[in-house]
C-alpha atoms as a PDB file:
ATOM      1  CA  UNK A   1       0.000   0.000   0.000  1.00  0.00           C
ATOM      2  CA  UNK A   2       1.601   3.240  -0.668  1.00  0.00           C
ATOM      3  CA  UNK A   3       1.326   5.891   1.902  1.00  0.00           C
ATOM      4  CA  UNK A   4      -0.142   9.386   1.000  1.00  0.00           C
ATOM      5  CA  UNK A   5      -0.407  11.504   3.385  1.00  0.00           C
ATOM      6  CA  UNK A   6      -2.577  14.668   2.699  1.00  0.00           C
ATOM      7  CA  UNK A   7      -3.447  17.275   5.970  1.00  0.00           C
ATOM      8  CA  UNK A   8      -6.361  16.157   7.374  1.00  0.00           C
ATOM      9  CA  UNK A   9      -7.993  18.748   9.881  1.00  0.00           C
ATOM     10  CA  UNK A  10      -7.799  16.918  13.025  1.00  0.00           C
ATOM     11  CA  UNK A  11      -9.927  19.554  15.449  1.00  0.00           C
ATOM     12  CA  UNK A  12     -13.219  19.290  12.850  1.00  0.00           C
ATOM     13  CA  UNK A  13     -13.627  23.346  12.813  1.00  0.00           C
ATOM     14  CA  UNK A  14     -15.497  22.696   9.434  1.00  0.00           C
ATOM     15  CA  UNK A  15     -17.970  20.053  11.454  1.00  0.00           C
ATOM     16  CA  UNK A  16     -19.297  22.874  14.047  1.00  0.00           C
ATOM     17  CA  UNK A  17     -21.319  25.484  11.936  1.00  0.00           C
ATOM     18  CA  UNK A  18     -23.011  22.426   9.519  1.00  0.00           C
ATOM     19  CA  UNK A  19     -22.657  19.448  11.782  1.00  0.00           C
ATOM     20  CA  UNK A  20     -21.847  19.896  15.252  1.00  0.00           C
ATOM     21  CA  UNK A  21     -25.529  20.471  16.572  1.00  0.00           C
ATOM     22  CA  UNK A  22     -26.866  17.471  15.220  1.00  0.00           C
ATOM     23  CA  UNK A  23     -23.622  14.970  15.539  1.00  0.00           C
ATOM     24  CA  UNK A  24     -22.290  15.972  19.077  1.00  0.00           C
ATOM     25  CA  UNK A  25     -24.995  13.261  21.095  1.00  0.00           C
ATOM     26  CA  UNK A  26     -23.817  10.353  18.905  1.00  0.00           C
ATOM     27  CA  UNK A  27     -20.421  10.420  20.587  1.00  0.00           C
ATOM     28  CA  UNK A  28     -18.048  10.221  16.950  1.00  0.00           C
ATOM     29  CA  UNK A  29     -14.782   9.273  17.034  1.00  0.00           C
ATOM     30  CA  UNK A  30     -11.792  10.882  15.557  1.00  0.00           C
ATOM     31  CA  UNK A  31     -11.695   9.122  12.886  1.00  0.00           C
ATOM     32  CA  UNK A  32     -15.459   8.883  12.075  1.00  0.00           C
ATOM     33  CA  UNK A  33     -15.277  12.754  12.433  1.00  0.00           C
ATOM     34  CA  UNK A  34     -12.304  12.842  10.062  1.00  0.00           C
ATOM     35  CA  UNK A  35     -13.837  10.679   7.439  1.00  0.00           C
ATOM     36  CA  UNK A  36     -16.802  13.277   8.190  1.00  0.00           C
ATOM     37  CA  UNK A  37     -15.176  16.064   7.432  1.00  0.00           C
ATOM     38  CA  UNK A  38     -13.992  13.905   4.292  1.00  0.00           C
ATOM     39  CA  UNK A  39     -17.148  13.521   2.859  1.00  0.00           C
ATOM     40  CA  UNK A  40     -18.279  16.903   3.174  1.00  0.00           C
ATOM     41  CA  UNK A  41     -16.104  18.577   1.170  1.00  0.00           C
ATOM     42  CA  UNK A  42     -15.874  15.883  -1.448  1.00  0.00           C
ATOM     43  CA  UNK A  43     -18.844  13.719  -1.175  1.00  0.00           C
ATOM     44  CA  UNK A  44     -17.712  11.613  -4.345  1.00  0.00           C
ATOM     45  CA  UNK A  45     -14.356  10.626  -3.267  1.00  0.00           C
ATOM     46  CA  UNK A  46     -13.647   6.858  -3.381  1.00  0.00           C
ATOM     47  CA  UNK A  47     -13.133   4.723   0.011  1.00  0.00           C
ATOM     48  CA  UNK A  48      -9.161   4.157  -1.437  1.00  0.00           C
ATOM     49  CA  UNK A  49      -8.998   7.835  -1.940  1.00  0.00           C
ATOM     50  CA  UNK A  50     -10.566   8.669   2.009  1.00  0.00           C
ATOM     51  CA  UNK A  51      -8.017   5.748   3.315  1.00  0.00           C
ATOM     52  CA  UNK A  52      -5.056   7.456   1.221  1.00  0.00           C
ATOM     53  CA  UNK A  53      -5.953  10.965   3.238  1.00  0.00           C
ATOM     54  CA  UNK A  54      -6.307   9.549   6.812  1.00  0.00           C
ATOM     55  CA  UNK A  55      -3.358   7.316   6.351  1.00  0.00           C
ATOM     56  CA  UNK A  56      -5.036   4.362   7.335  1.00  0.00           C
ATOM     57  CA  UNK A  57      -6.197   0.830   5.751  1.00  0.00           C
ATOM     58  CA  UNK A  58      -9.115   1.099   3.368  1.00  0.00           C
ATOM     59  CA  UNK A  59     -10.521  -1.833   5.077  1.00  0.00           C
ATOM     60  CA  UNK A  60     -10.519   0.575   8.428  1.00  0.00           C
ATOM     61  CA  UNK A  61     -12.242   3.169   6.359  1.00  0.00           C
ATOM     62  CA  UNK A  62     -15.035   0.174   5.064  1.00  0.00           C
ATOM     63  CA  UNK A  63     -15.108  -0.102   8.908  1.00  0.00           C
ATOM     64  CA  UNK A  64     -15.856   3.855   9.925  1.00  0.00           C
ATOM     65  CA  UNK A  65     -18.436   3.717   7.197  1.00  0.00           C
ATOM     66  CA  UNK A  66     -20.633   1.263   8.293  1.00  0.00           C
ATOM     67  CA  UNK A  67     -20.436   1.806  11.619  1.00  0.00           C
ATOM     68  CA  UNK A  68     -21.597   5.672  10.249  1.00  0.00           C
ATOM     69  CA  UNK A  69     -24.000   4.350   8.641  1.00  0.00           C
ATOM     70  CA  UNK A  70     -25.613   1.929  11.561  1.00  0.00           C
ATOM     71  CA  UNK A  71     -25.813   5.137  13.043  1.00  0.00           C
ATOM     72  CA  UNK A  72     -27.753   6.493  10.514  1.00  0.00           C
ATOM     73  CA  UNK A  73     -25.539   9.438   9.619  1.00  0.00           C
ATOM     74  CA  UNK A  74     -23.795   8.595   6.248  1.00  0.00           C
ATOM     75  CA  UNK A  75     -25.886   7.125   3.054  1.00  0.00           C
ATOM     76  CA  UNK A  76     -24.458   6.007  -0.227  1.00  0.00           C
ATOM     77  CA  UNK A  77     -26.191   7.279  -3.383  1.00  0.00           C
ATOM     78  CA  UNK A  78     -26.024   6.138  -7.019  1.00  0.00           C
ATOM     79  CA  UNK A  79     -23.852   3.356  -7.859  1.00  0.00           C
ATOM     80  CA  UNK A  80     -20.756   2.360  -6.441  1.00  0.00           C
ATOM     81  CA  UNK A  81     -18.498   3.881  -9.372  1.00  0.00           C
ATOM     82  CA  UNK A  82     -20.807   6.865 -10.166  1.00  0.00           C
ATOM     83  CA  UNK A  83     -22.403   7.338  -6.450  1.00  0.00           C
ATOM     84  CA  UNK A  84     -22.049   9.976  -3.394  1.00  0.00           C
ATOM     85  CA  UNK A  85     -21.794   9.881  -0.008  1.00  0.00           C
ATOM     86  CA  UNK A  86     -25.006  12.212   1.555  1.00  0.00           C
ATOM     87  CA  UNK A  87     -24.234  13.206   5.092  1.00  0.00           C
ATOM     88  CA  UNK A  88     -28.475  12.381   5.969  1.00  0.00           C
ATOM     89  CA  UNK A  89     -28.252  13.805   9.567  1.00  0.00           C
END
């Protein structure tokens, strides 16, 4: 796996005007709030891509996702080429 390392805001100032109000009860953790902060600003972007920014295992970021979306904050639209992530709540 190569490493790519892109800065990744780690204290989520971009989360508190959109996000912080409604995610702040479902107790996120970095790296859920990271992959957050992720989608937001490029909801197309692949998992490989996300993994490549954090710096971690895509298999870790398959992980944050579906935990997200248990929670019911994260949905996938469109296909899985093609698709979007929509930040629901």
């Amino acid at each position: 796996m190569k490493k790519f390392r892109m800065k990744v805001m780690k204290n989520h100032d971009t989360l508190n005007g959109k996000l912080n109000g409604t995610l702040k009860n479902d107790n996120l953790t970095g790296n859920e709030l990271t992959l957050l902060s992720i989608l937001l600003f490029n909801p197309s972007i692949s998992l490989s891509d996300a993994s490549d920014r954090m710096g971690i295992f895509r298999r870790t970021v398959s992980r944050i996702v579906a935990s997200l979306q248990d929670k019911g904050i994260v949905e996938r639209k469109g296909f899985k080429k093609q698709g979007s992530w929509k930040i629901v709540k």
